[in-house]
N, C-alpha and C. Protein backbone atom coordinates (compact mmCIF):
# COMPACT_ATOMS: atom_id res chain seq x y z
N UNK A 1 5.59 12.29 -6.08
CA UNK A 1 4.15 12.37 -5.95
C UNK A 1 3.78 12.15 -4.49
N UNK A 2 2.68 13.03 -3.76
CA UNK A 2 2.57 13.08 -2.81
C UNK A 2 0.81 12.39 -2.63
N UNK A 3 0.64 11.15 -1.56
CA UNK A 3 -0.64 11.09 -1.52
C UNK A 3 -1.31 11.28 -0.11
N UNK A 4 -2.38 11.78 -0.09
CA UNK A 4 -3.06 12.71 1.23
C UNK A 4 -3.20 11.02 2.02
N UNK A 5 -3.12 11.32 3.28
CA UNK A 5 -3.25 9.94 4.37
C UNK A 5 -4.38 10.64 5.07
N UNK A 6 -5.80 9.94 5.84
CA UNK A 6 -6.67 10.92 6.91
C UNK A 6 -7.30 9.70 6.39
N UNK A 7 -8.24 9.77 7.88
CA UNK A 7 -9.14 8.96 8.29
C UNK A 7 -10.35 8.79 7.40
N UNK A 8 -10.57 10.56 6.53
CA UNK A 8 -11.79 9.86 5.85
C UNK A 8 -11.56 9.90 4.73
N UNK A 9 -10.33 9.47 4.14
CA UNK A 9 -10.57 8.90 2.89
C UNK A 9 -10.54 8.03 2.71
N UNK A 10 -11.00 7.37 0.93
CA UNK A 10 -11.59 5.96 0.94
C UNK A 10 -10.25 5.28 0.12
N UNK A 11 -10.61 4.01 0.62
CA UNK A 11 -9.17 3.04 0.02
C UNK A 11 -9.13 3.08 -1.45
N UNK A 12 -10.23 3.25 -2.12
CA UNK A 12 -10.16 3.27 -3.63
C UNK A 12 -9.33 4.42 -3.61
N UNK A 13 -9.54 5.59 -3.45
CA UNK A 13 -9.44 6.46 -3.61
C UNK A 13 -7.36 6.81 -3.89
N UNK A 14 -7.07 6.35 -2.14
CA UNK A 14 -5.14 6.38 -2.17
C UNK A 14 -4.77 4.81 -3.98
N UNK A 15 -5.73 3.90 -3.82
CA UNK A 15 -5.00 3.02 -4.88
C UNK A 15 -5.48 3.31 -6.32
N UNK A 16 -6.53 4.22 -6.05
CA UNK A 16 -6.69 5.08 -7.79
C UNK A 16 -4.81 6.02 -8.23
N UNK A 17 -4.60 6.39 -7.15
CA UNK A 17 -3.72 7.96 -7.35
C UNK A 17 -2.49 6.64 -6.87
N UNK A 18 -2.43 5.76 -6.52
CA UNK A 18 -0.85 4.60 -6.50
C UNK A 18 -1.16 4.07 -8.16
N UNK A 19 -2.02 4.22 -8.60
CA UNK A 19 -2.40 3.00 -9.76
C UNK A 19 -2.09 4.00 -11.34
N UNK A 20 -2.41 5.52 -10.65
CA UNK A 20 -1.83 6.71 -12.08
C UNK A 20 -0.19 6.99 -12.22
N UNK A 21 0.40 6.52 -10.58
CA UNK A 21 1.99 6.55 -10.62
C UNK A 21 2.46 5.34 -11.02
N UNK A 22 2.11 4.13 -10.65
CA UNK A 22 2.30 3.22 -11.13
C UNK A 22 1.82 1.94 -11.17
N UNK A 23 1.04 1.90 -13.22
CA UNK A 23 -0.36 1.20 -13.89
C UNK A 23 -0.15 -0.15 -13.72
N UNK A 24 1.03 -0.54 -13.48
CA UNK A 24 1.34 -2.16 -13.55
C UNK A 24 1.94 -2.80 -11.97
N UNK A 25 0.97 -1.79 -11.22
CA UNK A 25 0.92 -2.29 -9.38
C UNK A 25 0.05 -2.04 -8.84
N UNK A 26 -0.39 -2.77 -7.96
CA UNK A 26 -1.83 -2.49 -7.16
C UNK A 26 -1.46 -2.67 -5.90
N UNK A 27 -1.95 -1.68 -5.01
CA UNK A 27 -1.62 -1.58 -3.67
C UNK A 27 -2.80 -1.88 -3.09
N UNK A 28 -2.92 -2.63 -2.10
CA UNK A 28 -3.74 -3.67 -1.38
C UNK A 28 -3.69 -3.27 0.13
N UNK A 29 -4.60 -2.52 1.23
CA UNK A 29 -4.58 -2.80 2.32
C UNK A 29 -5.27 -3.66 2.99
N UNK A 30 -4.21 -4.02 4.14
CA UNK A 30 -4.64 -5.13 4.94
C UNK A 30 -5.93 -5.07 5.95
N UNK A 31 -6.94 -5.76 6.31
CA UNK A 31 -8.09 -5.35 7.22
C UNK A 31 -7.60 -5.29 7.95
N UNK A 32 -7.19 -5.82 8.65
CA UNK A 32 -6.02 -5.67 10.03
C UNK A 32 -4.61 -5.84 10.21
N UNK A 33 -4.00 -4.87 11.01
CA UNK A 33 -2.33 -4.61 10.45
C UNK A 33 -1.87 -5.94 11.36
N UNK A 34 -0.32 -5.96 10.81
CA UNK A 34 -0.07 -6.92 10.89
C UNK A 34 0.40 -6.75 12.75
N UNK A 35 0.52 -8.03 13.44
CA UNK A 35 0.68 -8.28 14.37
C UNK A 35 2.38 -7.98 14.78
N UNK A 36 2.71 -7.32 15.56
CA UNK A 36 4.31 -7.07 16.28
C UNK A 36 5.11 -8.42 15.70
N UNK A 37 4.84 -9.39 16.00
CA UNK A 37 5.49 -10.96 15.74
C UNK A 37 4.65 -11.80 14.96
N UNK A 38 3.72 -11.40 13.69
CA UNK A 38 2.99 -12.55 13.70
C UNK A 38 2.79 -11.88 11.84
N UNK A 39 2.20 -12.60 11.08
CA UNK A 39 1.94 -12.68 9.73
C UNK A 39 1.07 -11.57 9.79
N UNK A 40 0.57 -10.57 8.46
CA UNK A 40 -0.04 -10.09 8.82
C UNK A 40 -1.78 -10.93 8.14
N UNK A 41 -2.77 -10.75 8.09
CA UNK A 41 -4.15 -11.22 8.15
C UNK A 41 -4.54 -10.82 6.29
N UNK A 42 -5.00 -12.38 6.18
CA UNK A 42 -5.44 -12.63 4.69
C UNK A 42 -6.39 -11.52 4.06
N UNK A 43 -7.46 -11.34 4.84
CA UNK A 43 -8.42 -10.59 4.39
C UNK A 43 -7.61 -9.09 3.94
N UNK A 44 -8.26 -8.23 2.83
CA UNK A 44 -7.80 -6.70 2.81
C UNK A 44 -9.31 -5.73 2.69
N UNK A 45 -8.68 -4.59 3.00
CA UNK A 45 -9.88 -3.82 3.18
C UNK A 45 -11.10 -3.43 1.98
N UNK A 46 -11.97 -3.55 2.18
CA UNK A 46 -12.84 -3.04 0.43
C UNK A 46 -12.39 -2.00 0.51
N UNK A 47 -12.58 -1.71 -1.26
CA UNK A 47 -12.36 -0.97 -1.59
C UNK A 47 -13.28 0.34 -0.88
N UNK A 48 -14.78 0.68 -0.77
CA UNK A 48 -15.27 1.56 -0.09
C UNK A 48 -14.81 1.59 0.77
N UNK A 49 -14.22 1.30 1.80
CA UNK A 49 -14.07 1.45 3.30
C UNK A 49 -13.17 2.50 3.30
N UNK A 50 -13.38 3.31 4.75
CA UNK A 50 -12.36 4.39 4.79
C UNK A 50 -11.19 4.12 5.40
N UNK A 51 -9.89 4.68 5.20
CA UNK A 51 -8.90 4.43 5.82
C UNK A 51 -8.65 4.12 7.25
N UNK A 52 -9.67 4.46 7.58
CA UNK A 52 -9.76 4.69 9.37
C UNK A 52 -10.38 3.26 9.97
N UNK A 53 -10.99 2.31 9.03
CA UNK A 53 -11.13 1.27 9.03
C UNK A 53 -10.27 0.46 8.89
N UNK A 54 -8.65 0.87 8.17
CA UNK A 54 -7.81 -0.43 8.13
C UNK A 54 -6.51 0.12 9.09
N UNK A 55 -6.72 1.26 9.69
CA UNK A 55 -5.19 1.33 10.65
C UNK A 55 -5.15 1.29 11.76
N UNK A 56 -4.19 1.41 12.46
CA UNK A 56 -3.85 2.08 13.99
C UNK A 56 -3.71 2.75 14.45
N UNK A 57 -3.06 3.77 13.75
CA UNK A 57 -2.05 5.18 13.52
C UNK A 57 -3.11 6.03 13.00
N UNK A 58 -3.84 6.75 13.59
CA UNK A 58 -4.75 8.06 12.95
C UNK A 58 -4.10 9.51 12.77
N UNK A 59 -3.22 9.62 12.36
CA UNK A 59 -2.49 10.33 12.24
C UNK A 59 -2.30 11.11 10.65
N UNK A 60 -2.97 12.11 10.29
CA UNK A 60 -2.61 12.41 8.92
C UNK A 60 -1.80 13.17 8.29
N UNK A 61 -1.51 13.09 7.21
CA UNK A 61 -0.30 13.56 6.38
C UNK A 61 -0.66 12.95 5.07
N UNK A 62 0.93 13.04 4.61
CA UNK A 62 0.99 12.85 3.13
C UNK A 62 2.13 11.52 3.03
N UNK A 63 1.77 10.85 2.02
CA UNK A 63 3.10 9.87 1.95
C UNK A 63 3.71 10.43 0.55
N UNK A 64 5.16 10.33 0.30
CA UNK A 64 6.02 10.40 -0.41
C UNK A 64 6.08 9.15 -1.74
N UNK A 65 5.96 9.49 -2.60
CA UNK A 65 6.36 8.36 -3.59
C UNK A 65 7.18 8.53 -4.56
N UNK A 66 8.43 7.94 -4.68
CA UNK A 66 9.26 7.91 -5.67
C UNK A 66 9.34 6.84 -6.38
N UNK A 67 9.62 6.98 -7.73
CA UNK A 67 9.87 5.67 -8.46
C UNK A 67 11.05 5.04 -8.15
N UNK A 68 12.34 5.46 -7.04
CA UNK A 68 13.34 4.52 -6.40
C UNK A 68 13.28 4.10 -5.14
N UNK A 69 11.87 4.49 -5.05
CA UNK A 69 11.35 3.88 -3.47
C UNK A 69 11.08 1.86 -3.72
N UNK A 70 11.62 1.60 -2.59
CA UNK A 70 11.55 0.35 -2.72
C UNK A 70 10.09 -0.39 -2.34
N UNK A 71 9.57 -1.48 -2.55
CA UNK A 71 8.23 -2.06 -1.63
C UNK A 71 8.53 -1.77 -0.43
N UNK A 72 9.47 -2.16 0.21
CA UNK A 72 9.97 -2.59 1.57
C UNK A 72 10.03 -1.10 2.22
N UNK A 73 10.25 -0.30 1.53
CA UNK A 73 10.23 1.05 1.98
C UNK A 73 8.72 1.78 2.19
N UNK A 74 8.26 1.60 1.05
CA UNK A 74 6.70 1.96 0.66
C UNK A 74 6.11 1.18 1.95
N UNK A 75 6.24 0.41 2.53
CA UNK A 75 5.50 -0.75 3.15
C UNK A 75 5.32 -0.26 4.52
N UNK A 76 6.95 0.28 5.03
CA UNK A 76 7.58 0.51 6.20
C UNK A 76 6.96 1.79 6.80
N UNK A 77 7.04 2.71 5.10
CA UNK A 77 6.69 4.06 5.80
C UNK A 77 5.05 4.06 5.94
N UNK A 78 4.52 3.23 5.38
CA UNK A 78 2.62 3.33 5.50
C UNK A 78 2.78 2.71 6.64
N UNK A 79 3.28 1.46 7.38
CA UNK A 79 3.30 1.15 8.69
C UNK A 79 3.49 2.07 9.93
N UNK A 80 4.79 2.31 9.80
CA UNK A 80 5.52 3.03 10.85
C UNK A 80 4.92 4.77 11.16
N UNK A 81 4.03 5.35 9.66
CA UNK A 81 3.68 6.76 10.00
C UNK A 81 2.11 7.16 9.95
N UNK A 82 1.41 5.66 9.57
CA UNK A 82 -0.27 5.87 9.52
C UNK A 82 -0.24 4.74 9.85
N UNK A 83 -0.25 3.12 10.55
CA UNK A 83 -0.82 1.96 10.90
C UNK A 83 -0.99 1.56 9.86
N UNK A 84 -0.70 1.44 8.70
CA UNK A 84 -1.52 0.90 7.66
C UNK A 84 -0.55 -0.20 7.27
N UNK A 85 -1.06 -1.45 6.93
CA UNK A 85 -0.33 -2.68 6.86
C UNK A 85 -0.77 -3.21 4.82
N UNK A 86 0.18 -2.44 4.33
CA UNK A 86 -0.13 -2.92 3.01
C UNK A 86 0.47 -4.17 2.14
N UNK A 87 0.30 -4.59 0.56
CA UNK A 87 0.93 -5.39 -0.72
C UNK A 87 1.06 -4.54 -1.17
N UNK A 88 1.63 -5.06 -2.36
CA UNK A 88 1.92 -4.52 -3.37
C UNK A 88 1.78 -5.83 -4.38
N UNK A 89 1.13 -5.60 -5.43
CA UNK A 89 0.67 -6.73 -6.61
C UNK A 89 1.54 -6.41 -7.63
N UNK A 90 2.55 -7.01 -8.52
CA UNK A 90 2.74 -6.32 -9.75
C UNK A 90 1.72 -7.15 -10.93
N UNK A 91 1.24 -6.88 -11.89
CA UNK A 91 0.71 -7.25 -12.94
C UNK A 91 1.20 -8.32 -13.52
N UNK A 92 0.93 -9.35 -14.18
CA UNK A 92 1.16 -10.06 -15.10
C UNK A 92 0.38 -11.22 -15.73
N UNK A 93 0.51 -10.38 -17.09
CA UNK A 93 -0.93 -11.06 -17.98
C UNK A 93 -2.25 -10.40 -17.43
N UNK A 94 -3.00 -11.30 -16.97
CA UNK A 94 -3.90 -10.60 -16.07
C UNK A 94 -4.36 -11.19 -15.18
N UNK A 95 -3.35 -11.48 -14.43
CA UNK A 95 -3.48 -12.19 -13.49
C UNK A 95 -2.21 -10.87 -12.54
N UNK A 96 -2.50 -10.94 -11.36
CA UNK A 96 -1.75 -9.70 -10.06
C UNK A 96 -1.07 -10.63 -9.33
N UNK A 97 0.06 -10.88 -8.94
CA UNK A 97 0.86 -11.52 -8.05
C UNK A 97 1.68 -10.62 -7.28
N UNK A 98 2.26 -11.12 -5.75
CA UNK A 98 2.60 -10.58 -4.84
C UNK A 98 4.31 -10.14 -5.27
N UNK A 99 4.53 -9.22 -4.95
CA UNK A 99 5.89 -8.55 -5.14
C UNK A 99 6.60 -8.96 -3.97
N UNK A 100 6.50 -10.24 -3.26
CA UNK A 100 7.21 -10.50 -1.64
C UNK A 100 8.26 -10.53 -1.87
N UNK A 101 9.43 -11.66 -2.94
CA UNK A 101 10.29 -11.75 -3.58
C UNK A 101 11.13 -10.29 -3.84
N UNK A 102 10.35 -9.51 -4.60
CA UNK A 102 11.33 -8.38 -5.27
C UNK A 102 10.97 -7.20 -4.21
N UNK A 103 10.74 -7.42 -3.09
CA UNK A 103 10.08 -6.31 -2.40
C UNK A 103 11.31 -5.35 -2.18
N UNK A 104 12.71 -5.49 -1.92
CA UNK A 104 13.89 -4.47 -2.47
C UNK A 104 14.41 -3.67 -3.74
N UNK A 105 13.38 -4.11 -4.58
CA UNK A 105 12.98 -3.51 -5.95
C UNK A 105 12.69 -2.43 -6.28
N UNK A 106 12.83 -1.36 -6.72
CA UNK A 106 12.09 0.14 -6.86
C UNK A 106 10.86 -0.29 -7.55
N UNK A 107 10.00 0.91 -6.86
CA UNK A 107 8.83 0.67 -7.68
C UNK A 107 8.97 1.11 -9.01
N UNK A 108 9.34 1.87 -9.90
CA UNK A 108 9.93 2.11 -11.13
C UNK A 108 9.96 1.08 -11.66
N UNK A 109 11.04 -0.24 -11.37
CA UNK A 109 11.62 -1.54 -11.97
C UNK A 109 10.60 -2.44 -11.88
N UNK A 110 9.31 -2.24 -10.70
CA UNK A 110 8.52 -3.52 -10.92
C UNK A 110 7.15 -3.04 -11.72
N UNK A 111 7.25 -1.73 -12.05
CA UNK A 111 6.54 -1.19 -12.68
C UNK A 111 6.45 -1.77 -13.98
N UNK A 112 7.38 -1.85 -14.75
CA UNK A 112 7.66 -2.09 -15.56
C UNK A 112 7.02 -2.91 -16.74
């Protein structure tokens, strides 16, 4: 599954079409990417806001998603090819917790 990257689309919008590939993860961008050496920043972007509000990298394309793509991969390539500094939540109960732990995990397996 391929999802469109560009400045004017809205953040709901890429975590509607992450949330139909996979229902039991929520992808979260960061308001501001993370720092070269440093944590990246608590706050994440609303949901209205456009992409062009949470990156560095204005650069558009498409990102790749496979269900043996790892977090750490998913994470790397939204960094390294649009600025975008994301989470990943997996579900449980109903309550969303951070996938930091299993982030070498396919998304497939934390899907789950």
């Amino acid at each position: 599954m391929k999802i469109a990257i560009n400045d004017h689309r809205k953040v709901f919008a890429v975590q509607e079409e992450f949330n139909a590939i996979f229902p039991n993860l929520k992808l979260e961008f960061h308001a501001k990417p993370h720092q070269s050496k440093g944590a990246a920043d608590d706050e994440y972007c609303k949901q209205s806001a456009h992409l062009s509000d949470c990156r560095t990298v204005h650069q558009s394309g498409e990102i790749t998603l496979t269900s043996q793509m790892t977090v750490s991969n998913l994470k790397q390539n939204f960094s390294d090819i649009y600025g975008l500094s994301v989470e990943v939540f997996k579900k449980s109960g109903t309550s969303w917790i951070p996938t930091g732990d299993s982030a070498g995990l396919p998304l497939e397996e934390l899907n789950k």
